[in-house]
Protein backbone atom coordinates (compact mmCIF):
# COMPACT_ATOMS: atom_id res chain seq x y z
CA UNK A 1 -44.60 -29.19 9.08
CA UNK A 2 -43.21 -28.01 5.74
CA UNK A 3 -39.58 -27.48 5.80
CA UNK A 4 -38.68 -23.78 4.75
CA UNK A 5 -35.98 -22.92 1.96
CA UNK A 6 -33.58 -20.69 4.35
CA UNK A 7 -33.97 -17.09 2.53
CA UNK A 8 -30.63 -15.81 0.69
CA UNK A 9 -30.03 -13.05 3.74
CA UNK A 10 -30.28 -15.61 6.35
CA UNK A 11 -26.88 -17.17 4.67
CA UNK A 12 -25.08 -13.57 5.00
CA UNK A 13 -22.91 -12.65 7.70
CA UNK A 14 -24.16 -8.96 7.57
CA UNK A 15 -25.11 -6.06 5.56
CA UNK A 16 -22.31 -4.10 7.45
CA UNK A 17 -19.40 -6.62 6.33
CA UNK A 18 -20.71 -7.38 2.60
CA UNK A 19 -19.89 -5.24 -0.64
CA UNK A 20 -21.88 -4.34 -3.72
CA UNK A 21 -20.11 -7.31 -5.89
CA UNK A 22 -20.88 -9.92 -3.17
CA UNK A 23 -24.39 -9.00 -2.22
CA UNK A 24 -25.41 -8.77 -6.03
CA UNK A 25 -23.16 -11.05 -7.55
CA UNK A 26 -21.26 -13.63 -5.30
CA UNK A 27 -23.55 -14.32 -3.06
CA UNK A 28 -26.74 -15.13 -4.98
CA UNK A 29 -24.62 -17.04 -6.88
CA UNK A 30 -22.89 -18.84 -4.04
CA UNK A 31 -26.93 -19.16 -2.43
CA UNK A 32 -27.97 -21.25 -5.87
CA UNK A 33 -24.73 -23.34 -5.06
CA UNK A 34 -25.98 -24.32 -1.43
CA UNK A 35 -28.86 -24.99 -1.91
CA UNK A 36 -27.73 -27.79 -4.54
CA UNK A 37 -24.70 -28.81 -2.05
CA UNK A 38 -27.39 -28.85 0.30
CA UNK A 39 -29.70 -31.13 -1.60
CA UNK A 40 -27.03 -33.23 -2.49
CA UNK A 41 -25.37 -33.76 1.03
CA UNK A 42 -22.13 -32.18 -0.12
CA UNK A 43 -20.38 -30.86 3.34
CA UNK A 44 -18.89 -27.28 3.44
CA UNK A 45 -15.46 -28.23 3.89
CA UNK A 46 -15.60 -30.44 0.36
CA UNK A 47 -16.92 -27.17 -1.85
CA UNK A 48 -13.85 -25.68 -0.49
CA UNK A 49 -11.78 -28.15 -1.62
CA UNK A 50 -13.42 -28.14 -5.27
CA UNK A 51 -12.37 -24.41 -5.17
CA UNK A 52 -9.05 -25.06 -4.32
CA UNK A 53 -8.96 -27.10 -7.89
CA UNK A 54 -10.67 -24.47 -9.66
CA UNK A 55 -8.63 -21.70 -8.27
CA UNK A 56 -5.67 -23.66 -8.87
CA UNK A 57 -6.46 -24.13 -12.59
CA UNK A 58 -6.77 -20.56 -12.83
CA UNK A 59 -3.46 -19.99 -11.77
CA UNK A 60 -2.32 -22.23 -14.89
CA UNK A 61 -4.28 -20.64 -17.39
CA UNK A 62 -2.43 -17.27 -15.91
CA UNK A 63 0.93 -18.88 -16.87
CA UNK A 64 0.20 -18.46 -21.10
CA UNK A 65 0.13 -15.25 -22.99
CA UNK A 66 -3.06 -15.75 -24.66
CA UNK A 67 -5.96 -13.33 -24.54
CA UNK A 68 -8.38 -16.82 -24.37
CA UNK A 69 -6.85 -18.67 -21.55
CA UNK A 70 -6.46 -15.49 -19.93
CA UNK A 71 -10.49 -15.35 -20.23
CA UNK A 72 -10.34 -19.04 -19.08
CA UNK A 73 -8.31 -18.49 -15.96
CA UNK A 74 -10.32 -15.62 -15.06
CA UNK A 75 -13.76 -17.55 -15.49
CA UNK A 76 -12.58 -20.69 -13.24
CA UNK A 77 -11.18 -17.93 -10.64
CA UNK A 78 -14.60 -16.00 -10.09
CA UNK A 79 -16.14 -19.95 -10.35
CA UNK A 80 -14.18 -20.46 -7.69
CA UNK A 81 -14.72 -17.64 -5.78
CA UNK A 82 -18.70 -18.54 -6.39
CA UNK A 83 -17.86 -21.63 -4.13
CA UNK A 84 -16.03 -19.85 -1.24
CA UNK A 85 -18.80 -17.63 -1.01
CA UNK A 86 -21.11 -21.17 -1.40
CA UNK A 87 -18.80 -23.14 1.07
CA UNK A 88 -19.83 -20.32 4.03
CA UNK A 89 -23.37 -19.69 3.45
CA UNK A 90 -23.83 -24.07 3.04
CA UNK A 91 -22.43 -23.59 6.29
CA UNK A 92 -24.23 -21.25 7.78
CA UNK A 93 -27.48 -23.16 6.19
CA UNK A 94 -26.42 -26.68 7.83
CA UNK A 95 -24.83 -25.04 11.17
CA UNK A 96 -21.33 -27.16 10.12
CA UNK A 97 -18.88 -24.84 11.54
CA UNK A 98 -15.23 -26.04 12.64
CA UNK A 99 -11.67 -25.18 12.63
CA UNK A 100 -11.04 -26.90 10.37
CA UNK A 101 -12.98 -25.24 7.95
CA UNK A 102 -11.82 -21.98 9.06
CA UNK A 103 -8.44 -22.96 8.27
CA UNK A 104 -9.56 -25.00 4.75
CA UNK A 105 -10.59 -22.10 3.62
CA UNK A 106 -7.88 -19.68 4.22
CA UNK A 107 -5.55 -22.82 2.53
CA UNK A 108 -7.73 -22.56 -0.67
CA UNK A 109 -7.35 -18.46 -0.76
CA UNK A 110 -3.56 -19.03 -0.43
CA UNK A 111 -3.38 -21.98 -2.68
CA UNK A 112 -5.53 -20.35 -5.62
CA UNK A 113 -2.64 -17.54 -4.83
CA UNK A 114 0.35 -19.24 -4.84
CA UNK A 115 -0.54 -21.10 -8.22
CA UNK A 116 -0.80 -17.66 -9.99
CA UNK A 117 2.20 -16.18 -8.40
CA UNK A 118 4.14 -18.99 -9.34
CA UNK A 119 2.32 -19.39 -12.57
CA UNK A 120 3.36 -14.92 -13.60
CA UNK A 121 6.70 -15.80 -12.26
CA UNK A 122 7.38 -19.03 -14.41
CA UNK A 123 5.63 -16.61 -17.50
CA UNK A 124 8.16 -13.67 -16.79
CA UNK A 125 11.53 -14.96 -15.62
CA UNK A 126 12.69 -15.27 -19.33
CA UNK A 127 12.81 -11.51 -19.13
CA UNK A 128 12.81 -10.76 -15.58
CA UNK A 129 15.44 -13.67 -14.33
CA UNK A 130 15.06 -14.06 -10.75
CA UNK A 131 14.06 -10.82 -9.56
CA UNK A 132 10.32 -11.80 -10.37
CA UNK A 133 10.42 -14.77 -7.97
CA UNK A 134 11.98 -12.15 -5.33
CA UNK A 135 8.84 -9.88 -5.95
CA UNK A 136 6.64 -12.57 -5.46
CA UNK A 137 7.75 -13.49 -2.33
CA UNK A 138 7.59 -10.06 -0.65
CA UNK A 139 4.29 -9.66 -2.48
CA UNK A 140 3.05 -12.71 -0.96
CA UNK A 141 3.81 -11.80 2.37
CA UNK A 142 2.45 -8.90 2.40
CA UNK A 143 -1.16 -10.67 0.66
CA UNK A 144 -1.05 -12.71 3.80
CA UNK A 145 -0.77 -10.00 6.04
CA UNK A 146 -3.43 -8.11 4.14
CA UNK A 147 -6.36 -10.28 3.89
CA UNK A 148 -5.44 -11.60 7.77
CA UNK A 149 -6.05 -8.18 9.32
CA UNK A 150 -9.30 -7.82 6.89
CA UNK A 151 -10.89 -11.21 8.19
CA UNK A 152 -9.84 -10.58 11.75
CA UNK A 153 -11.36 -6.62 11.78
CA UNK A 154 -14.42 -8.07 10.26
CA UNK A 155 -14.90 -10.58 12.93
CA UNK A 156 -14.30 -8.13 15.45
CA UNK A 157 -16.89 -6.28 13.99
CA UNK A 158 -19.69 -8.95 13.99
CA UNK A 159 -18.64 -9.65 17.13
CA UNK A 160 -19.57 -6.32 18.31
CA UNK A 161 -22.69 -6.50 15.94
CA UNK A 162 -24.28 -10.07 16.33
CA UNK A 163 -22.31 -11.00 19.28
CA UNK A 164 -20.19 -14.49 19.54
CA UNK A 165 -22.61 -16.33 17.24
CA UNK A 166 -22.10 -13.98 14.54
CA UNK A 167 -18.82 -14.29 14.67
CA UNK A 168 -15.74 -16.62 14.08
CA UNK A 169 -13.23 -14.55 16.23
CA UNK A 170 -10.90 -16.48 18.16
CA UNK A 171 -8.31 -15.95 20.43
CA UNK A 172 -5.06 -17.57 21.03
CA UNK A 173 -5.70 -18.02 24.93
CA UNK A 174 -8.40 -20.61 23.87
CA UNK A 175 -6.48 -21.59 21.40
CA UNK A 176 -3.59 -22.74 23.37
CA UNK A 177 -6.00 -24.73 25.74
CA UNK A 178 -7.45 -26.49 22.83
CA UNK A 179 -4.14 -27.75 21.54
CA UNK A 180 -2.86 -28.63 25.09
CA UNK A 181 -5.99 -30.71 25.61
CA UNK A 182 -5.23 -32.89 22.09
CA UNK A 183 -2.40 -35.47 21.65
CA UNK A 184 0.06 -36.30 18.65
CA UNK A 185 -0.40 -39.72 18.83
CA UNK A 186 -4.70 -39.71 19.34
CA UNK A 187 -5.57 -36.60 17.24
CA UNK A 188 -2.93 -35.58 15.33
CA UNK A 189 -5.26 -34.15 12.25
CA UNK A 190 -7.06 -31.66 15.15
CA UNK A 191 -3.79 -30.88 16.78
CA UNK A 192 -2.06 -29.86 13.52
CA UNK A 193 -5.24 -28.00 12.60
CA UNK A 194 -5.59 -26.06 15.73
CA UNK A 195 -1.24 -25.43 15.80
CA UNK A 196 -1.59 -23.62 12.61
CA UNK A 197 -4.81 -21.62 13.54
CA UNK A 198 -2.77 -20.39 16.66
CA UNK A 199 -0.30 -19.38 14.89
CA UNK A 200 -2.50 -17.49 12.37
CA UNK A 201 -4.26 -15.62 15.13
CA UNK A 202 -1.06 -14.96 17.28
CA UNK A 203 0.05 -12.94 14.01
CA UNK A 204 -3.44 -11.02 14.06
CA UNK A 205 -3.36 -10.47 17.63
CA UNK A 206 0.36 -9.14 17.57
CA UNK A 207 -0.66 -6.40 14.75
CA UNK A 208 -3.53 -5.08 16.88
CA UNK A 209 -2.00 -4.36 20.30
CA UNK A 210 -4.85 -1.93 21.50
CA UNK A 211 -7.49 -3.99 20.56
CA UNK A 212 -6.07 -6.17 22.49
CA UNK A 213 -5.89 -4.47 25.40
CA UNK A 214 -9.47 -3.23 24.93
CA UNK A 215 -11.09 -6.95 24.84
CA UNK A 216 -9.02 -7.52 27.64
CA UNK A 217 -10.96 -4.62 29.29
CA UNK A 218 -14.08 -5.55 27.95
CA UNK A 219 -14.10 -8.88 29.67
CA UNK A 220 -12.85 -7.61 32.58
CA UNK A 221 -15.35 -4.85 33.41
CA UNK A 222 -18.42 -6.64 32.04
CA UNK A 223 -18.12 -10.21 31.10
CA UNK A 224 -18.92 -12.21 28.17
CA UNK A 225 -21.18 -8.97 26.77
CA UNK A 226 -20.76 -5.70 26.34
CA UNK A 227 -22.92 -3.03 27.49
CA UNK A 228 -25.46 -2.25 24.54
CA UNK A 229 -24.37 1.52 24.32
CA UNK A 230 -20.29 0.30 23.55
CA UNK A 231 -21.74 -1.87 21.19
CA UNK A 232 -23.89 0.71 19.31
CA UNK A 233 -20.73 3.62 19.36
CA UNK A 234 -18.35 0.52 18.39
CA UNK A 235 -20.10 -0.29 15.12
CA UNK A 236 -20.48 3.17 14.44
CA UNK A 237 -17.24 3.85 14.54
CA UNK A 238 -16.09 0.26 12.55
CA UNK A 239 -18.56 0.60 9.69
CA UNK A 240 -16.71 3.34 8.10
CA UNK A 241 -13.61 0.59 7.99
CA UNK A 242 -15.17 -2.35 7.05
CA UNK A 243 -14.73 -1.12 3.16
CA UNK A 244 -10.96 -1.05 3.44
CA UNK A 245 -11.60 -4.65 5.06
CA UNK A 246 -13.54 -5.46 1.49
CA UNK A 247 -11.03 -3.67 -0.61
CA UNK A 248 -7.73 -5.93 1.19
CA UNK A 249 -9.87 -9.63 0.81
CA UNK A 250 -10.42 -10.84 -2.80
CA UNK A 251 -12.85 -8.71 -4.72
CA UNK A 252 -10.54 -5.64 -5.19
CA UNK A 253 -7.35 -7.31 -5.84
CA UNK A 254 -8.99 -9.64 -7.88
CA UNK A 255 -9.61 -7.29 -10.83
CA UNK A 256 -6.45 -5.85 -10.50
CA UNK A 257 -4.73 -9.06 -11.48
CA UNK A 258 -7.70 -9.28 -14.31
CA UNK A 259 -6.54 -6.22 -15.80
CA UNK A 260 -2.86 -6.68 -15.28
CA UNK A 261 -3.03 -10.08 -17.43
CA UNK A 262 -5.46 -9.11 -20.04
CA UNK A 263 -2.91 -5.86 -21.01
CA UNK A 264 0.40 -7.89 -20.94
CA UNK A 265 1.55 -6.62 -17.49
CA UNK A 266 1.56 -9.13 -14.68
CA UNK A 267 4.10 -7.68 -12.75
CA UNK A 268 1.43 -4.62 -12.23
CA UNK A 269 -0.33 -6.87 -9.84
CA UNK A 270 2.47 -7.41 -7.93
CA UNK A 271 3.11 -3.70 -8.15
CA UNK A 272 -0.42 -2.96 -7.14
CA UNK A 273 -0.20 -5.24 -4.22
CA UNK A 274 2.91 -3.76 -2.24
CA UNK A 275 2.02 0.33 -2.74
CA UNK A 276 -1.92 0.47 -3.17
CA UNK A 277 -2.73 -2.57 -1.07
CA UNK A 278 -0.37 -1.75 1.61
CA UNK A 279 -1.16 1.92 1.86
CA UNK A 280 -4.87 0.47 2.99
CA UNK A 281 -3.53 -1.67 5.23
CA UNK A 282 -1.28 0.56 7.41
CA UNK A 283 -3.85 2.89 7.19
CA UNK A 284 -6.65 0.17 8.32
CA UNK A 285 -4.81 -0.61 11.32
CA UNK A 286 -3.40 2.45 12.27
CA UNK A 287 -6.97 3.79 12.53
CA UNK A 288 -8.69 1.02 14.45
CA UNK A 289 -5.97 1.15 16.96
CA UNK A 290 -6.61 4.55 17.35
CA UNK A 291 -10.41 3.88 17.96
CA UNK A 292 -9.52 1.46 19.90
CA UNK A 293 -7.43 3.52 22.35
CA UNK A 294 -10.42 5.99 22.74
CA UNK A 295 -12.81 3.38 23.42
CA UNK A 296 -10.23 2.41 26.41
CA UNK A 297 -9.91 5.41 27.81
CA UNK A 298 -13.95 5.81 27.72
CA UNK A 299 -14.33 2.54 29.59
CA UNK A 300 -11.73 3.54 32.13
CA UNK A 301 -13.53 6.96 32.57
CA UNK A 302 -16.72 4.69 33.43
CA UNK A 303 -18.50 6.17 30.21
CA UNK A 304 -20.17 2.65 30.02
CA UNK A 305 -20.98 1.80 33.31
């Protein structure tokens, strides 16, 4: 038999977690990349690592005051943006899922970050001195906090949606088991891989307390799967979020620092970052907890039995 081309919306996670720029920009463009990495037998986890160069180079460019580096940096940061959307759906084409790349690809995100914070602070600390490097660092913290909580509500979501094969949600209960069962001295690549991934999803885990407690419940009144009905009235009530998940990963934020270099003003990112970006995500979470503490007082009621 023929092999068939996999279609562009078999490489998608969902309609439900996907904005207008990625399903009519990013990801046909990431699709095109695949297919090539595809062809050419180029794994997932090594597009992600070209990104990391790209995104890196961007950062640089961000560093001069010159309307056409500017222009550079921004076209190698949507290039590599192109291949973390490409890195995904070349996964999702080839089944090559792992840890590993789960936690590759965060690195890149905060890499491609870190070079343009450090890249605006090195441009501004003639004027600024060292409070821009202070700025940075809170701003960064709070980046990391931001996109977490937007990739772990997501998953959440398709886990509701397309159950465990849809998604990449973890938990650090698993987690823990999987790092107990590897050594230092036999796999000490996995080990450190799976220590860090812990530690990322502890953090997620700890800002979502009533979630918590509601997959808890989940698994203990019905298992592996949740009734169809809690599944139907949980994406109902998640869709309406998944936006503010969209607006706190890359897209959003990533034309904010456009604009905030092309007019002079790099600082404005940072700016943008800790009142705008923040705002979203207190908001974000504050909200799902509170779905999430009606949903548990629903199941207790026996609403879904």
């Amino acid at each position: 038999m023929e092999n068939q081309q996999p279609s562009l919306e078999s490489t998608l996670k969902s309609t439900d977690t996907e904005e207008p720029i990625d399903i009519y920009f990013y990801r046909p463009i990431g699709y095109r990349w695949a297919l090539l990495f595809q062809k050419l037998g180029v794994s997932p986890n090594a597009v992600t690592i070209a990104s990391i160069f790209l995104g890196v180079g961007a950062g640089i460019c961000f560093y001069f005051d010159n309307i056409w580096i500017s222009l550079l940096g921004i076209f190698l940061l949507v290039w590599a943006n192109s291949y973390d959307s490409a890195d995904g759906q070349l996964a999702r084409m080839t089944k090559q899922f792992s840890a590993l790349g789960r936690v590759l690809d965060g690195f890149a995100g905060n890499l491609w970050f870190a070079s343009i914070y450090i890249a605006i602070c090195l441009r501004l600390y003639p004027e600024w001195g060292g409070w821009i490097w202070g700025l940075a660092i809170v701003t960064g913290y709070f980046h990391s906090k931001q996109a977490a909580m937007a990739d772990y509500y997501r998953n959440v979501h398709l886990l509701f949606l397309k159950g465990k094969s849809g998604s990449e949600l973890d938990n650090t209960t698993e987690l823990t088991q999987k790092y107990s069962e590897l050594s230092w001295s036999k796999n000490f690549g996995a080990k450190l891989v799976v220590f860090f991934y812990r530690n990322y999803t502890k953090g997620q885990e700890g800002s979502s307390p009533r979630l918590q407690e509601l997959l808890a419940l989940i698994k203990e009144k019905f298992g592996e799967v949740a009734p169809e009905p809690f599944r139907r009235d949980f994406r109902e009530k998640s869709l309406p979020l998944m936006k503010y998940t969209n607006i706190l990963s890359f897209n959003t934020r990533a034309i904010a620092l456009c604009i905030s270099i092309l007019i002079g003003l790099p600082w404005a990112y940072f700016v943008f970052e800790l009142t705008v970006l923040n705002v979203l995500l207190v908001y974000m979470i504050t909200k799902h907890e509170s779905i999430c503490k009606a949903f548990i007082a629903d199941i207790e009621s026996g609403k879904y039995n």
